[in-house]
C-alpha atoms as a PDB file:
ATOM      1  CA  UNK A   1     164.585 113.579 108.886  1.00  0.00           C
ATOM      2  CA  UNK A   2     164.436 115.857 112.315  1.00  0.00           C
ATOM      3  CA  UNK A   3     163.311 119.099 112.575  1.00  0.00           C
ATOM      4  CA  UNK A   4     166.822 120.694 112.951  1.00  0.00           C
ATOM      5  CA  UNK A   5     167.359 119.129 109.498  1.00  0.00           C
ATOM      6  CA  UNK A   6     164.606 120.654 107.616  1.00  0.00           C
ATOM      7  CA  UNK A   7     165.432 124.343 109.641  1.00  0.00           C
ATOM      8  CA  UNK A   8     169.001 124.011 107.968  1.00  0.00           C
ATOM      9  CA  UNK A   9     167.306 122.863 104.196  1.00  0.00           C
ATOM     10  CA  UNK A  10     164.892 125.938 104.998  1.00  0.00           C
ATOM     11  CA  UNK A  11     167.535 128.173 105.993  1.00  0.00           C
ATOM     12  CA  UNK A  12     169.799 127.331 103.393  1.00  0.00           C
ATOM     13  CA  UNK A  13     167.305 127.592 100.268  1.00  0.00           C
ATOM     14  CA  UNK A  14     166.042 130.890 101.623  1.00  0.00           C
ATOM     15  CA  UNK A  15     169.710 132.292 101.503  1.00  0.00           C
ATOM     16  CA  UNK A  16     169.567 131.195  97.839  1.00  0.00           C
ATOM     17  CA  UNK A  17     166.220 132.541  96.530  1.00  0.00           C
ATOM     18  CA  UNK A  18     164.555 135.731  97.272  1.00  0.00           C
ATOM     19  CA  UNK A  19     160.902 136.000  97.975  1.00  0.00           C
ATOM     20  CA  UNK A  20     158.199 138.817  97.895  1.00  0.00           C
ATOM     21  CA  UNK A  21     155.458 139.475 100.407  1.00  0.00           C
ATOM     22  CA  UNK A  22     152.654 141.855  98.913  1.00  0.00           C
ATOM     23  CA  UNK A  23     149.440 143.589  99.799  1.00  0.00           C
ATOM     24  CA  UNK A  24     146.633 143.669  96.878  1.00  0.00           C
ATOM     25  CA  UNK A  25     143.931 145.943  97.296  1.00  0.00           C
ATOM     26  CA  UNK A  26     140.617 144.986  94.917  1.00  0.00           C
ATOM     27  CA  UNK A  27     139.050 147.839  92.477  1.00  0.00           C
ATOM     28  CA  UNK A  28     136.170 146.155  94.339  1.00  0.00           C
ATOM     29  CA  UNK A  29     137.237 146.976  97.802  1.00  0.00           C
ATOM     30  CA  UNK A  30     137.423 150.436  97.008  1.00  0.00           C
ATOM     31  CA  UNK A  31     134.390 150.802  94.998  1.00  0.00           C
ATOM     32  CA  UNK A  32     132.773 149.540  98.016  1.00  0.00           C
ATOM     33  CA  UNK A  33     134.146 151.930  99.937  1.00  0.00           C
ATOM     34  CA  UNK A  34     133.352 154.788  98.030  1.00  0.00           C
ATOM     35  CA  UNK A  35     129.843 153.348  97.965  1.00  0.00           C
ATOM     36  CA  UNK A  36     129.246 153.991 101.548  1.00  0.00           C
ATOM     37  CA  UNK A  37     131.167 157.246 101.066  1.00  0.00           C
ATOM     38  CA  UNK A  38     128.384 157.598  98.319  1.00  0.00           C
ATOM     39  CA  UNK A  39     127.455 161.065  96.787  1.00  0.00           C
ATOM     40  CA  UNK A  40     127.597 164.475  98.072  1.00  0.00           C
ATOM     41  CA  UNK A  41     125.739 167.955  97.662  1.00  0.00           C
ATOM     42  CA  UNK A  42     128.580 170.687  99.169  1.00  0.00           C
ATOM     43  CA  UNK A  43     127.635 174.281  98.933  1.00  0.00           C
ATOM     44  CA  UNK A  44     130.591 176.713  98.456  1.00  0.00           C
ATOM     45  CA  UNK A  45     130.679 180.542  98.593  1.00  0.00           C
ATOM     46  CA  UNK A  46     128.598 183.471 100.564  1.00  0.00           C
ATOM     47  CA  UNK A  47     125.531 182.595 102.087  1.00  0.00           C
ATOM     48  CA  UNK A  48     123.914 184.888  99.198  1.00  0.00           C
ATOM     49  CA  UNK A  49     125.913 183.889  96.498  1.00  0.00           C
ATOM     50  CA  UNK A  50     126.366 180.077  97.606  1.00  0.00           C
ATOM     51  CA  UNK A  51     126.930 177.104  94.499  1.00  0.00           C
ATOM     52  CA  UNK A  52     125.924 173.880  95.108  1.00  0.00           C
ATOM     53  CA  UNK A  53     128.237 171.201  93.687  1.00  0.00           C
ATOM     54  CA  UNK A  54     127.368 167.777  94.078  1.00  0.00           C
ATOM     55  CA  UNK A  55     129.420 164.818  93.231  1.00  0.00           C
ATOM     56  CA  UNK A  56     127.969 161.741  92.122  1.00  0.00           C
ATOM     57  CA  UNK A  57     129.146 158.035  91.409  1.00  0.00           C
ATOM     58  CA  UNK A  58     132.473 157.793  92.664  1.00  0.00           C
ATOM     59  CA  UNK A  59     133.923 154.907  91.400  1.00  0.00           C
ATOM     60  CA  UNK A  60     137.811 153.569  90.167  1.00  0.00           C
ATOM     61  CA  UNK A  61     138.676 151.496  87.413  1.00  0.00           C
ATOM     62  CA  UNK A  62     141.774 148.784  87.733  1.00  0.00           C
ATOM     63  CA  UNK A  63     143.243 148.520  84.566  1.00  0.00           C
ATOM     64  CA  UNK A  64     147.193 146.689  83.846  1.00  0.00           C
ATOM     65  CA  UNK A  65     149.905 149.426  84.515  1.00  0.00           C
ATOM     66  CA  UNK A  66     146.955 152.365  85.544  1.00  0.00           C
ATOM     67  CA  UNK A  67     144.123 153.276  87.850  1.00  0.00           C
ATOM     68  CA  UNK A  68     141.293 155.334  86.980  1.00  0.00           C
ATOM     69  CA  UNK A  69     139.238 157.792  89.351  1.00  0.00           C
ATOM     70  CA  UNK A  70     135.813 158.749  87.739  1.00  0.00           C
ATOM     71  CA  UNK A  71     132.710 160.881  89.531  1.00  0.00           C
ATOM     72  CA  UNK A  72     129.970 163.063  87.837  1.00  0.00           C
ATOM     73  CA  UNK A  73     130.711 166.602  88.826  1.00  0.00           C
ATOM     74  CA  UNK A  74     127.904 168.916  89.076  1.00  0.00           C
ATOM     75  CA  UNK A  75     127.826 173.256  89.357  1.00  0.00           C
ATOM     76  CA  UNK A  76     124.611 175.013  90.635  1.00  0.00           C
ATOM     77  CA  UNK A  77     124.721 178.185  91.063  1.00  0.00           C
ATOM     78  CA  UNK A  78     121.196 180.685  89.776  1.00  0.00           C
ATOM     79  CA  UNK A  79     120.437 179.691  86.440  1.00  0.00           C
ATOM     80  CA  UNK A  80     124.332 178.288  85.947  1.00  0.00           C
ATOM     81  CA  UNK A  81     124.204 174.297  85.352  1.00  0.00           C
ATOM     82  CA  UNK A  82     126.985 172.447  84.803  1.00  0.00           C
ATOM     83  CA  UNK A  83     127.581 168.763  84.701  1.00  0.00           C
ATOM     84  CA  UNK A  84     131.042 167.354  84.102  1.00  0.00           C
ATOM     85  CA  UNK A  85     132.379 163.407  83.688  1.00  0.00           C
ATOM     86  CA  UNK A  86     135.557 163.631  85.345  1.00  0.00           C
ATOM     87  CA  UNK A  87     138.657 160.987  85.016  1.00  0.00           C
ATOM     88  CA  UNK A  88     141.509 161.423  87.506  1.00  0.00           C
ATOM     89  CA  UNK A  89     144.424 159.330  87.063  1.00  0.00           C
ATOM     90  CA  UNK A  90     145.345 157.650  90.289  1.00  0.00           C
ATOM     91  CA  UNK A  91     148.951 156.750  92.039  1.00  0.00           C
ATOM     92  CA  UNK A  92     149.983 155.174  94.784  1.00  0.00           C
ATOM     93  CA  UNK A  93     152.333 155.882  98.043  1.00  0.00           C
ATOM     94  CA  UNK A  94     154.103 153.514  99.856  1.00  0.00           C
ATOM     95  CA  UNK A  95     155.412 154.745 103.260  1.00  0.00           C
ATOM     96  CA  UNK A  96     158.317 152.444 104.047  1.00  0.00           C
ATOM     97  CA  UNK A  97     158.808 153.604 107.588  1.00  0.00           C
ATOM     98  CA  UNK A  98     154.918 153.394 108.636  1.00  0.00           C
ATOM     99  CA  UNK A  99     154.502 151.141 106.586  1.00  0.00           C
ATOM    100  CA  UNK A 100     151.039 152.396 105.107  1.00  0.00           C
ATOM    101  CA  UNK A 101     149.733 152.475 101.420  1.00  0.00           C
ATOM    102  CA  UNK A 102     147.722 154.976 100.146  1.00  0.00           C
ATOM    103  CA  UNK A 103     145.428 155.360  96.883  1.00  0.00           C
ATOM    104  CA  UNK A 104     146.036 158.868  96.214  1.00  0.00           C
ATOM    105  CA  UNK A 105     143.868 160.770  92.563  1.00  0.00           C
ATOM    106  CA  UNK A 106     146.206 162.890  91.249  1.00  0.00           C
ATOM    107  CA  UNK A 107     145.543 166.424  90.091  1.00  0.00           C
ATOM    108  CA  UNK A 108     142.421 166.190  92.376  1.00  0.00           C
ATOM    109  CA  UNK A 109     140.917 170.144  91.588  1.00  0.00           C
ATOM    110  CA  UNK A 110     137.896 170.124  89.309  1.00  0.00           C
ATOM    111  CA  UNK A 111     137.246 173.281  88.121  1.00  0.00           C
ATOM    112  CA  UNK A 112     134.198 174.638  86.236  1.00  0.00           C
ATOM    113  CA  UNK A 113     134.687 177.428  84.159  1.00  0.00           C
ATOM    114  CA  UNK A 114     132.162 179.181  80.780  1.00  0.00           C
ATOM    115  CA  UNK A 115     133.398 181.306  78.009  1.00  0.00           C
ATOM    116  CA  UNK A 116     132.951 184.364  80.819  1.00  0.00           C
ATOM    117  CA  UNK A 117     135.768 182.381  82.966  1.00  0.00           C
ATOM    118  CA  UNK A 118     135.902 180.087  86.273  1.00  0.00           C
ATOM    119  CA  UNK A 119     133.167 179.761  87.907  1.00  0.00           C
ATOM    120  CA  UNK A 120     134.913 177.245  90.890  1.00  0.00           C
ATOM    121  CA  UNK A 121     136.891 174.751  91.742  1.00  0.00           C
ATOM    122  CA  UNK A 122     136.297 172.179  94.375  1.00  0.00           C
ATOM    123  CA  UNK A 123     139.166 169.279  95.985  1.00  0.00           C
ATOM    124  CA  UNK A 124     137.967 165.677  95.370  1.00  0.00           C
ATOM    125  CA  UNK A 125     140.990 164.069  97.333  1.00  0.00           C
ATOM    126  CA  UNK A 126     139.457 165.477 100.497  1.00  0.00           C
ATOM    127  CA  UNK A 127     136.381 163.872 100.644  1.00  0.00           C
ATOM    128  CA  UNK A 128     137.763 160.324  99.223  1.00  0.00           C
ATOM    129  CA  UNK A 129     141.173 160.056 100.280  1.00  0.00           C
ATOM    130  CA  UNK A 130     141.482 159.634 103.851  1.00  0.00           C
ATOM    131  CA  UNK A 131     140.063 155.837 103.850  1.00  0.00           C
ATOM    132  CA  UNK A 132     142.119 154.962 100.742  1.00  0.00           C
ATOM    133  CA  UNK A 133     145.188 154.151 103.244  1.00  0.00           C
ATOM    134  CA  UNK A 134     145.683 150.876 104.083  1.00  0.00           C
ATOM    135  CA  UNK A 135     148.818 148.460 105.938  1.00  0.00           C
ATOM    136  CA  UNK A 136     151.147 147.864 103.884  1.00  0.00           C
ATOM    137  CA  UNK A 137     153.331 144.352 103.564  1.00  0.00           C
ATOM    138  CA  UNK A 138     156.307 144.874 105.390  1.00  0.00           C
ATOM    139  CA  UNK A 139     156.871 142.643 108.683  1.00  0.00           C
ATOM    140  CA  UNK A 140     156.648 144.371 112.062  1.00  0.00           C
ATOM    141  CA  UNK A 141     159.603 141.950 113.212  1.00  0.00           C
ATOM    142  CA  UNK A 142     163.066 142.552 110.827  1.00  0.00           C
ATOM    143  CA  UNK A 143     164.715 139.722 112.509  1.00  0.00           C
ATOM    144  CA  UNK A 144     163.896 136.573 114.917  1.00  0.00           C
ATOM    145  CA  UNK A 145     165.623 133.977 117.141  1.00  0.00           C
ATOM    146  CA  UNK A 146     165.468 130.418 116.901  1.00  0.00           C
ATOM    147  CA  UNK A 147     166.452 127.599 119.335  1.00  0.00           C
ATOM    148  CA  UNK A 148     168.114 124.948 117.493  1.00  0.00           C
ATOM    149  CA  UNK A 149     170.730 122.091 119.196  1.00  0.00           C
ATOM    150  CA  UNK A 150     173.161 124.285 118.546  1.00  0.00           C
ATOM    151  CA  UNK A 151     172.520 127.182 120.332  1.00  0.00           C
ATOM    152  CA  UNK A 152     170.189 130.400 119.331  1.00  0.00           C
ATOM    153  CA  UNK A 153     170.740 131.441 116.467  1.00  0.00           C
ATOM    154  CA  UNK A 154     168.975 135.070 114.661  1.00  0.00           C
ATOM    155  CA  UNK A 155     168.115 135.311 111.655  1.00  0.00           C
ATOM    156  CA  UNK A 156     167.777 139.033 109.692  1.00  0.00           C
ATOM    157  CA  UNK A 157     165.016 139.818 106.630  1.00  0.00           C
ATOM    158  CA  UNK A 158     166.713 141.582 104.207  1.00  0.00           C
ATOM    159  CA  UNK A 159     164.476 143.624 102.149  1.00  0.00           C
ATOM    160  CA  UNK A 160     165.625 144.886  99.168  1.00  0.00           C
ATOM    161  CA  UNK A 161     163.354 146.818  97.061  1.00  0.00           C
ATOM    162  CA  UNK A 162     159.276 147.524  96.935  1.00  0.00           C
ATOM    163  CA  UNK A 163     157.178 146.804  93.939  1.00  0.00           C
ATOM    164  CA  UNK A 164     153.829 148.722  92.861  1.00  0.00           C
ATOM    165  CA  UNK A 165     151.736 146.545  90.104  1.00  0.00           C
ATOM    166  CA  UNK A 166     148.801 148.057  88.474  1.00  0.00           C
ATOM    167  CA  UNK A 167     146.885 144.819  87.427  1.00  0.00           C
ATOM    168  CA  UNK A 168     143.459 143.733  86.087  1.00  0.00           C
ATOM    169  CA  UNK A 169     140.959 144.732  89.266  1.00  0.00           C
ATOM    170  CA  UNK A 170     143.898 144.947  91.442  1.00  0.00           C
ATOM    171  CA  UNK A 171     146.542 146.587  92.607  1.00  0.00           C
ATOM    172  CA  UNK A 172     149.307 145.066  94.493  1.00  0.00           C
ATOM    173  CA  UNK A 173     152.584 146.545  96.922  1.00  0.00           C
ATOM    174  CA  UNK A 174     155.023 143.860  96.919  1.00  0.00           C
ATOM    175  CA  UNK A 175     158.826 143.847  99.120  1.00  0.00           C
ATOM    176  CA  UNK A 176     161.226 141.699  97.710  1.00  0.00           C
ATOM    177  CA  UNK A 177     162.969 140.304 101.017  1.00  0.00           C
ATOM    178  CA  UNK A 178     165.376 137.250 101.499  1.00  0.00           C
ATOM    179  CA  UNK A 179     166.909 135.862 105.114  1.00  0.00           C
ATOM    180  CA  UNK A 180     170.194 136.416 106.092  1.00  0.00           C
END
């Protein structure tokens, strides 16, 4: 069999059956990254009145249809201590067009607050967020030419839809794509 044969077999099935490309980022890739990210000690307020809130073991958890954001959250402020667990529920964002995917924690505003009221609030997203981007699986090329005895001939990826699986230590951005 020649190699114009198997092109037209290849061609052929792929009209017939769809396939899926996807990117899977690990619950240990991030946790890895949010290890060199590590804690921080951020002091908020008037230099006289400043609180110190420190946040400590960021970490996510990978679980099948969810992700999980957790940190110790600590308040400082004169003889005020407070120390909170937080859990964020995380999302994700595919941009089609730039084709980047990013981790996002929703609701990301921890605030701390006693019987008197609230005390603060700080943003988590902005000091994890920014590296939680990453490319996503869509091909830089949408079509491509081929020589073949009969002449060039292109060939078109259609993509048709993009998938978001929360799995077990993973989760995964997946286009569904056939040729055309």
């Amino acid at each position: 069999m020649n190699k114009s044969n198997l092109f037209i077999i290849f061609s052929f099935t792929s009209f017939l059956i769809a396939g899926e490309i996807s990117v899977s980022i690990s619950e240990n890739l991030v946790n890895d990254y949010l290890g060199l990210i590590g804690d921080h000690q951020i002091p908020k307020g008037k230099n006289n009145e400043q609180a110190l809130w420190s946040i400590n073991n960021p970490h996510v958890k990978f679980q099948e249809g969810s992700a999980e954001f957790f940190a110790t959250v600590s308040y400082q402020k004169g003889k005020t201590n407070i120390k909170k667990s937080v859990t964020k529920n995380m999302y994700v964002e595919y941009n089609f067009d730039k084709n980047i995917i990013q981790l996002m924690i929703e609701n990301p505003i921890v605030k701390m607050e006693r019987k008197e009221g609230a005390l603060g609030k700080i943003d988590i997203s902005s000091l994890y967020q920014q590296g939680l981007k990453f490319q996503g699986p869509r091909p830089k090329a949408e079509s491509f030419k081929l020589k073949t005895r009969k002449g060039r001939i292109k060939i078109d990826m259609n993509i048709e839809k993009s998938i978001i699986y929360f799995e077990q230590g993973v989760v995964r951005v997946a286009i569904e794509l056939d040729y055309k």
